[in-house]
Protein backbone atom coordinates (compact mmCIF):
# COMPACT_ATOMS: atom_id res chain seq x y z
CA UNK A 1 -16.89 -63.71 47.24
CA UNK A 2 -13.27 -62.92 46.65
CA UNK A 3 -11.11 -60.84 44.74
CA UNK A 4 -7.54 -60.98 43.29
CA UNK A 5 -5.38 -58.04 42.62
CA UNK A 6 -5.25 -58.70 38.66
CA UNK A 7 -8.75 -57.39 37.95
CA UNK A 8 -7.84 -54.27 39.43
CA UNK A 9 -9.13 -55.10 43.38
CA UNK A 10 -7.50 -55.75 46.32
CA UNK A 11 -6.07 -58.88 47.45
CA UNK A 12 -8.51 -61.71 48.51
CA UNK A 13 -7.64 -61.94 52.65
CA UNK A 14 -8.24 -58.09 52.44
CA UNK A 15 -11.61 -58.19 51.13
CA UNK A 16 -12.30 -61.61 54.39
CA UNK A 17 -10.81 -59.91 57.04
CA UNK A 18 -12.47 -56.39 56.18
CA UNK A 19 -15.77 -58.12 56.55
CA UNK A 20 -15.07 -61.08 59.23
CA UNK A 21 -17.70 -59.68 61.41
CA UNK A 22 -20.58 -60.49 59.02
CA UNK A 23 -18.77 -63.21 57.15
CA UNK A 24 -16.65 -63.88 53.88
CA UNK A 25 -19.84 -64.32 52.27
CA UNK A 26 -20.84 -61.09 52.64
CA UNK A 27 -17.49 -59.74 51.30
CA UNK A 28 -18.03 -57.15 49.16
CA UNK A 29 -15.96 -55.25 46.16
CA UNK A 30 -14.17 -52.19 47.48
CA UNK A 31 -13.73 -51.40 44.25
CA UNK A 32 -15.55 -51.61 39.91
CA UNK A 33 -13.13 -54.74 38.14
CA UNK A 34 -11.74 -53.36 35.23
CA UNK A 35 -13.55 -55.11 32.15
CA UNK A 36 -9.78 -55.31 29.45
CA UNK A 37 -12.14 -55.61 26.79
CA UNK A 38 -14.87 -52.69 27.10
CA UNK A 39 -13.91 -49.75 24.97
CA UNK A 40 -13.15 -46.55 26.94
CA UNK A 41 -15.43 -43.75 25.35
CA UNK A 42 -13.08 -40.77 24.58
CA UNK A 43 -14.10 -37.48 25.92
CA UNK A 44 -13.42 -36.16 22.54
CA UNK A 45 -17.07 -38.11 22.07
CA UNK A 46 -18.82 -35.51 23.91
CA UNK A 47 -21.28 -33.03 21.54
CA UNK A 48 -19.33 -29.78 20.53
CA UNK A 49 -20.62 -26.51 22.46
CA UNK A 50 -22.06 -24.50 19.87
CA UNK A 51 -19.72 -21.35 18.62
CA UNK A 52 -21.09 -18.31 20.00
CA UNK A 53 -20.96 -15.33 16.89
CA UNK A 54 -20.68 -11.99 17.33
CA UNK A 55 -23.67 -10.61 15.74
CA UNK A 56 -24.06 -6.84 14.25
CA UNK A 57 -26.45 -4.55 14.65
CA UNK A 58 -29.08 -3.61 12.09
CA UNK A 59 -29.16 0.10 11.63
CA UNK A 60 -26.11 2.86 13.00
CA UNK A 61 -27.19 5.13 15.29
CA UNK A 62 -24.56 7.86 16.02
CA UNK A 63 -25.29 10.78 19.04
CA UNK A 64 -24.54 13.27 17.02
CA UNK A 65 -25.68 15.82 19.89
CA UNK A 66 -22.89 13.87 22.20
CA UNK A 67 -20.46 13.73 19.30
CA UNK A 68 -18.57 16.90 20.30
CA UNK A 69 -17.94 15.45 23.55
CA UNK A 70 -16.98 12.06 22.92
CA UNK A 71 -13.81 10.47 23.30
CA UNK A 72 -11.61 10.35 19.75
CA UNK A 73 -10.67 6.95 19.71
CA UNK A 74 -14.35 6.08 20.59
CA UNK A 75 -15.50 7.80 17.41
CA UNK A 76 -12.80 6.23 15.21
CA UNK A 77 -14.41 2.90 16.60
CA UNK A 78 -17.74 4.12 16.20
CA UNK A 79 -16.90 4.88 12.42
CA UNK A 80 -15.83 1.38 12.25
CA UNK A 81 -18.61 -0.39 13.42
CA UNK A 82 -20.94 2.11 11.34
CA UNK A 83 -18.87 1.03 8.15
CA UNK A 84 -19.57 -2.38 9.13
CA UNK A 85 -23.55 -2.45 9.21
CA UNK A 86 -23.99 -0.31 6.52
CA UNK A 87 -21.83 -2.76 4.36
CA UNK A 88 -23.99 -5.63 5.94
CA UNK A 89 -27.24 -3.83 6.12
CA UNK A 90 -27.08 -0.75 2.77
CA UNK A 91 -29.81 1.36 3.83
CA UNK A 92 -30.13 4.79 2.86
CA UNK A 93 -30.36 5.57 6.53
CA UNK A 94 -26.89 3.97 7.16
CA UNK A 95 -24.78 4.45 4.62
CA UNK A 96 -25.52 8.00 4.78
CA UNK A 97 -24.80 7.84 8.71
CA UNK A 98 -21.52 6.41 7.89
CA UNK A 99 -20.34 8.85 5.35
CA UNK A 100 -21.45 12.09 7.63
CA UNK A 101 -19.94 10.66 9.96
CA UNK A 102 -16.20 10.18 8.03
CA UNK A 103 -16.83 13.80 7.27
CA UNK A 104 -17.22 14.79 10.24
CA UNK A 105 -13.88 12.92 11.45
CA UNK A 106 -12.21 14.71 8.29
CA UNK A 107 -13.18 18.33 9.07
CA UNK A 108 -11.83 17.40 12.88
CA UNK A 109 -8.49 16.67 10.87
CA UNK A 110 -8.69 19.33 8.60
CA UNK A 111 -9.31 21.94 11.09
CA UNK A 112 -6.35 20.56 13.43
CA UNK A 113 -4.04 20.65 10.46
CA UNK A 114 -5.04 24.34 9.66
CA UNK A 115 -4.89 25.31 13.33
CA UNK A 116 -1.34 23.90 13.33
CA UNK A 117 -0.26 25.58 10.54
CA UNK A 118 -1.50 29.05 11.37
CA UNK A 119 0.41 28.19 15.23
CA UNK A 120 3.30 27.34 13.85
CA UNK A 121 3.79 30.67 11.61
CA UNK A 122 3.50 32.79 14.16
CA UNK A 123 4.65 31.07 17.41
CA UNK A 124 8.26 31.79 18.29
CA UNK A 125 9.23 28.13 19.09
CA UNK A 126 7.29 26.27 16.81
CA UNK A 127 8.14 28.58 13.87
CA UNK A 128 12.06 27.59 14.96
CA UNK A 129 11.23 24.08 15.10
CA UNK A 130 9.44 24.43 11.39
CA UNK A 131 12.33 26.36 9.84
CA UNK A 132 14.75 23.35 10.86
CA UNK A 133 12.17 20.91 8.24
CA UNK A 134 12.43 21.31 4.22
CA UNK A 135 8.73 21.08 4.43
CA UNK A 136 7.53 24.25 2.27
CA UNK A 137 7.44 23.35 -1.64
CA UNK A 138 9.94 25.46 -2.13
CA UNK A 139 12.80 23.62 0.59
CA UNK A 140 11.63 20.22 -1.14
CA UNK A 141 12.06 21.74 -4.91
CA UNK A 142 15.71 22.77 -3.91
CA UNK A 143 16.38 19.35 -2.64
CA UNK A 144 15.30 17.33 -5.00
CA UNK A 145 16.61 20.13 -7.62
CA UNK A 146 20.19 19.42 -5.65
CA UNK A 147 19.75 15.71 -5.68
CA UNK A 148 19.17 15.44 -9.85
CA UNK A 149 22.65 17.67 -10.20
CA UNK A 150 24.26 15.23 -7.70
CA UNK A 151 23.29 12.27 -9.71
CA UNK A 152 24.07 13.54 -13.35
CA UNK A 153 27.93 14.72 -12.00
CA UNK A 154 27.72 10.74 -10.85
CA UNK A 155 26.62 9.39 -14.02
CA UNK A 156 28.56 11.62 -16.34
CA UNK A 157 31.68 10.54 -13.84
CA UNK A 158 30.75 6.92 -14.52
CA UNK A 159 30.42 7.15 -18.22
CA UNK A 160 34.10 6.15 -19.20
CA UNK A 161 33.90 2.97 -17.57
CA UNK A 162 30.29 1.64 -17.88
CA UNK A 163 27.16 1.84 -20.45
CA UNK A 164 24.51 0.06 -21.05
CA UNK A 165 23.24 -3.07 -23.28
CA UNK A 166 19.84 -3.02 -24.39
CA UNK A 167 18.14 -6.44 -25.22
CA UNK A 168 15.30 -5.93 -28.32
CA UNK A 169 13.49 -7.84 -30.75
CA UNK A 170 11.87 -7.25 -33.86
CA UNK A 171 8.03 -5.67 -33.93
CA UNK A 172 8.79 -5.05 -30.07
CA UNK A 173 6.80 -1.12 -29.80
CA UNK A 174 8.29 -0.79 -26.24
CA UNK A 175 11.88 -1.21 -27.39
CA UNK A 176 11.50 1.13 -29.91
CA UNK A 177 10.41 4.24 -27.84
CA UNK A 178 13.04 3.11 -25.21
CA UNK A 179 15.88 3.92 -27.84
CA UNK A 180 15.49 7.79 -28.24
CA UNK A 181 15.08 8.24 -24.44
CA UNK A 182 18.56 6.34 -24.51
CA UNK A 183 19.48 8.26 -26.68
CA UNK A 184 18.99 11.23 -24.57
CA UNK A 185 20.51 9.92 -22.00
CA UNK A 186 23.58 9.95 -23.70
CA UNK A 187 23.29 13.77 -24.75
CA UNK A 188 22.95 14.83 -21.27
CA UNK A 189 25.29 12.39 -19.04
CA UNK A 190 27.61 10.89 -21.88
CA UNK A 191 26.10 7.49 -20.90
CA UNK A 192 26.45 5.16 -23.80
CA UNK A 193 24.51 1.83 -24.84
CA UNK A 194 24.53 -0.83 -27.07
CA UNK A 195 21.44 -2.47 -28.85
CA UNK A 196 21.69 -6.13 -29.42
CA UNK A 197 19.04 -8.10 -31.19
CA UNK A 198 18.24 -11.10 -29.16
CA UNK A 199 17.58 -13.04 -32.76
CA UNK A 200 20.88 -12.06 -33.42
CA UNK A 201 22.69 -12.93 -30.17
CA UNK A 202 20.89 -16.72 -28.50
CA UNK A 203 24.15 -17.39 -26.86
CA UNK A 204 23.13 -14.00 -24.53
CA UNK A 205 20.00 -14.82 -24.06
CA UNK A 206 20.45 -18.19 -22.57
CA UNK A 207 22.90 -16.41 -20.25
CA UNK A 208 20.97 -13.62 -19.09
CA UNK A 209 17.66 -15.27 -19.08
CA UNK A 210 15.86 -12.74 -21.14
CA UNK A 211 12.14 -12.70 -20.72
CA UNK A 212 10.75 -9.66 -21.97
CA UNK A 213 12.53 -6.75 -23.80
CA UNK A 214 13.53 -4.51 -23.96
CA UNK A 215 15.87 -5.34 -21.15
CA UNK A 216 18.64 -3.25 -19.71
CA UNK A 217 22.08 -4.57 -18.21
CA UNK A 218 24.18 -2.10 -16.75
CA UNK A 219 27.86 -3.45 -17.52
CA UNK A 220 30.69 -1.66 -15.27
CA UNK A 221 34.65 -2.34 -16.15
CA UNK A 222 36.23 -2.93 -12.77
CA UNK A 223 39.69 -3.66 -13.21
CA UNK A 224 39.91 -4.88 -16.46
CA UNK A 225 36.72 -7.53 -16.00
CA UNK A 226 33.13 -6.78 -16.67
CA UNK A 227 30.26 -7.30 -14.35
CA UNK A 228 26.94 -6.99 -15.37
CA UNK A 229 23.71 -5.79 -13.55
CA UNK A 230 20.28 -5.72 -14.89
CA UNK A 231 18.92 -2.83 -13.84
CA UNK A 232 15.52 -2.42 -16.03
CA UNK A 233 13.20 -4.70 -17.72
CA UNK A 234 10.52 -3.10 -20.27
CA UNK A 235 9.83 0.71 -21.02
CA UNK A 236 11.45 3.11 -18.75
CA UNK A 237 11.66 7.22 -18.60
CA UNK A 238 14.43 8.86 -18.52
CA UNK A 239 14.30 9.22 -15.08
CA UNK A 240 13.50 5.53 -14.33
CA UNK A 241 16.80 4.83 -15.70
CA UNK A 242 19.16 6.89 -14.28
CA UNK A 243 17.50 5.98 -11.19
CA UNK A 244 18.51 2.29 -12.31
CA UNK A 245 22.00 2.72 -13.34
CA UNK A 246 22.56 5.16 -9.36
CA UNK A 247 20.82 1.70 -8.22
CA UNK A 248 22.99 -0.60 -10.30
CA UNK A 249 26.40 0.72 -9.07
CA UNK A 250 25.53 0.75 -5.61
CA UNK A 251 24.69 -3.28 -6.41
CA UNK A 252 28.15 -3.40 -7.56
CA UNK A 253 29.75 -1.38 -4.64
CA UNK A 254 30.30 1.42 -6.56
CA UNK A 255 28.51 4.20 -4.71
CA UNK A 256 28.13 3.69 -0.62
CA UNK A 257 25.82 6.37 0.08
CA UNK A 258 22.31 5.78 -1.05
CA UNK A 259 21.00 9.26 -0.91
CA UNK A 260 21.06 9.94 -4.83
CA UNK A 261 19.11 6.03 -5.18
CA UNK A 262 15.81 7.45 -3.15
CA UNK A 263 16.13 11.35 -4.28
């Protein structure tokens, strides 16, 4: 029995020779013939493992007589977990596990921050390193006190060569409390506007895009040629919109330092 090399076996004389001691008739296959026509099952075939799931536990048990001695990060994990099974499992026994044991973690914080604060009053290097923060209510009222003045000088600087147009529509409640607080603005900065009626005025609308009023373009004359900047869109305070027209001009290049934008 012979074989050629195009199923896959060696060459006929191979397969005689390697067997001339018992014969050519007892020649066997050194190798499986390829069958071209049997369908190679994929691997891909094979049954899918089944997913192993992390499973939670029932009820939370925390040592609360190991608690002081336990590593933080291990009870900020523990706190997790706990939040977990009493979400999955609402007993009174958890749930009220899990909330003594946030308040425990929230004393821990509250007692560091008083500690801190009592340390840093009367410790000569943290008390210098304190003084150097505007962290007392006091520093923070001074700068923010600082930053309004700053801002107003801006705006009342500004007020020759840019204002405000104010996009409204009829029966529109939000445009008509937004006029007197323009109209404050005015009083204090000098920071004009102009009302336009979008009824009265399509042509701007199509250009601008209006979607809801009222809606606030800051318009700034550089050089002879206007360039507008919407700045609001719907009711604003007072402060909401000189916050928009400090945010406008720096849009436009008009202020580099963005200090009086985030006062």
């Amino acid at each position: 029995m012979g074989y050629t090399s195009t199923d896959g076996c060696r060459p006929t004389a191979d397969n005689y020779y390697g067997d001339r001691e018992r014969g050519w008739f007892y020649s066997e296959s050194p190798c499986v013939p390829v069958d071209q026509n049997k369908t190679v099952e994929s691997k891909s075939s094979e049954k899918p493992l089944k997913k192993q799931y992390k499973l939670v536990a029932k009820v939370v048990e925390i040592p609360w007589d190991l608690i002081d001695q336990i590593d933080p990060e291990e009870i900020a994990k523990m706190e997790r977990d706990a939040q977990k099974v009493a979400m999955m499992y609402p007993t009174d026994h958890n749930v009220k596990q899990h909330r003594l044991l946030q308040k425990y973690v929230m004393n821990k914080a509250v007692e560091y921050s008083k500690f801190g604060d009592r340390l840093g009053r009367k410790d000569t290097d943290l008390a210098r390193w304190k003084s150097g923060l505007p962290q007392t209510t006091y520093a923070n009222t001074v700068k923010v006190q600082k930053a309004y003045k700053d801002a107003e000088e801006v705006l009342k600087a500004y007020s020759q060569k840019a204002g405000l147009i104010v996009i409204t529509q009829q029966g529109c409640m939000y445009c008509e409390k937004q006029i007197p607080i323009l109209n404050k603005l005015k009083r204090e900065t000098g920071f004009t506007y102009k009302e336009v009626d979008m009824a009265q005025a399509p042509e701007i609308v199509t250009k601008l895009g209006i979607a809801r009023t009222p809606d606030i373009f800051l318009v700034f004359n550089k050089n002879g040629k206007p360039l507008w900047q919407r700045v609001a869109s719907g009711l604003n305070t007072l402060d909401e919109i000189e916050q928009a027209i400090l945010m406008g001009l720096y849009e436009l290049g008009e202020l580099k330092d963005d200090s009086l934008i985030y006062k």
